[in-house]
Protein backbone atom coordinates (compact mmCIF):
# COMPACT_ATOMS: atom_id res chain seq x y z
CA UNK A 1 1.99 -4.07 22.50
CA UNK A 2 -0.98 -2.88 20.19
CA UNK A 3 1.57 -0.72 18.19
CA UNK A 4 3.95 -3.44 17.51
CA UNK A 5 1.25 -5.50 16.60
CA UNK A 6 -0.48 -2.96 14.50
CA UNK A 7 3.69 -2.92 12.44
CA UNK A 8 3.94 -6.46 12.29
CA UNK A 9 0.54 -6.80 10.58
CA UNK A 10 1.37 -4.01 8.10
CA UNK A 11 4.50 -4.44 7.60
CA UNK A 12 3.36 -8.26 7.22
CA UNK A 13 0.73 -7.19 4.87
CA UNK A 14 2.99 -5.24 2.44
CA UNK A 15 5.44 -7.81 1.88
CA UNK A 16 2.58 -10.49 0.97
CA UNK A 17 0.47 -7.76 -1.48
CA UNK A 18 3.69 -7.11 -3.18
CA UNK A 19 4.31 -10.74 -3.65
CA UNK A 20 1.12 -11.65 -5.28
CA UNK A 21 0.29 -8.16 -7.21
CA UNK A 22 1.44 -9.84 -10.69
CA UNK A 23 -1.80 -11.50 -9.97
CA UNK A 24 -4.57 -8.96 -9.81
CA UNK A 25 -4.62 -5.14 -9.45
CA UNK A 26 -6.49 -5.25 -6.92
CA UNK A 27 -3.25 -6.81 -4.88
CA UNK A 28 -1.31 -3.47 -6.17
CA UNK A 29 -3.86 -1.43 -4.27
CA UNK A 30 -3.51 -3.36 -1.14
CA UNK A 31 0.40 -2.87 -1.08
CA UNK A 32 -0.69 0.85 -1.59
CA UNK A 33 -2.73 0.77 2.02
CA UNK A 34 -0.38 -2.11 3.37
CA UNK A 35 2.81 0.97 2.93
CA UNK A 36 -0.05 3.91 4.23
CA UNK A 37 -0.52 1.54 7.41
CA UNK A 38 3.48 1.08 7.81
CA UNK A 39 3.75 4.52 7.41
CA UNK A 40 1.27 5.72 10.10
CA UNK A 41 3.35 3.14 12.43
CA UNK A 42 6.43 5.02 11.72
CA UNK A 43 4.78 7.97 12.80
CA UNK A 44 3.34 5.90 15.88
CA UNK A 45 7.09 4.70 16.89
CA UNK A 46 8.39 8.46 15.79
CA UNK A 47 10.55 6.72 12.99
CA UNK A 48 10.38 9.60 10.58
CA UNK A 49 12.90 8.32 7.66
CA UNK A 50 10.75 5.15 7.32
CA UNK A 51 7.20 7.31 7.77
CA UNK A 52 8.37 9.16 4.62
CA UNK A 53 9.55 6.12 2.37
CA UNK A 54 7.01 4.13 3.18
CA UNK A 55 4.46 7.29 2.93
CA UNK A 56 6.31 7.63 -0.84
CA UNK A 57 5.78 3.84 -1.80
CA UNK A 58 2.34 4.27 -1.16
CA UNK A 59 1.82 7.12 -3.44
CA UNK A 60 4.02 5.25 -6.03
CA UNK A 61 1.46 2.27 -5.83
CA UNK A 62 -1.84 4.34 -5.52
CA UNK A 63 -0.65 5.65 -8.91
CA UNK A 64 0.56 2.42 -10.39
CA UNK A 65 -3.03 1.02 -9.55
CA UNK A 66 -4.61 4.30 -11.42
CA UNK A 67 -3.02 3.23 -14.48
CA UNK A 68 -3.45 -0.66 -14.38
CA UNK A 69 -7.53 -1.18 -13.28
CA UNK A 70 -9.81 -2.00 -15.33
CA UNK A 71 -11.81 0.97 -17.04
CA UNK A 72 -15.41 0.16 -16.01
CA UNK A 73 -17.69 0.63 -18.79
CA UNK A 74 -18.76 4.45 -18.02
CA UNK A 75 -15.08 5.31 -18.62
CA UNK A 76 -14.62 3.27 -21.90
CA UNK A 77 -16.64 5.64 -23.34
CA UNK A 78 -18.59 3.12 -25.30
């Protein structure tokens, strides 16, 4: 029951960060963890296809959020 849970939530959790990350970056980084979590329940249920796509998506948004945050001022170089 815990597992399912656990999928629901993240699975859950993906489809509302993706939803609102026009808004903020910060909503790009949670789809990034929201697709690591359904990924790690693929691997929980032994759903391997689906533990590799959603392990991809989350590198595609980890990197999307690289290059969209805002610099903080160290970075800026000013």
């Amino acid at each position: 029951m815990a597992v399912e849970l656990f999928g629901v939530l993240a699975v859950g959790s993906m489809v509302v960060m993706y939803a609102l990350e026009q808004r903020s970056h910060v909503y790009i980084l949670g789809f990034a963890a929201s697709c690591a979590a359904a990924s790690l329940y693929a691997v929980l249920i032994h759903s391997w296809p689906f533990a590799v796509v959603e392990g991809v998506w989350a590198v595609v948004a980890a990197r999307r959020w690289v290059r969209v945050r805002p610099l903080s001022r160290g970075q800026r170089g000013n």
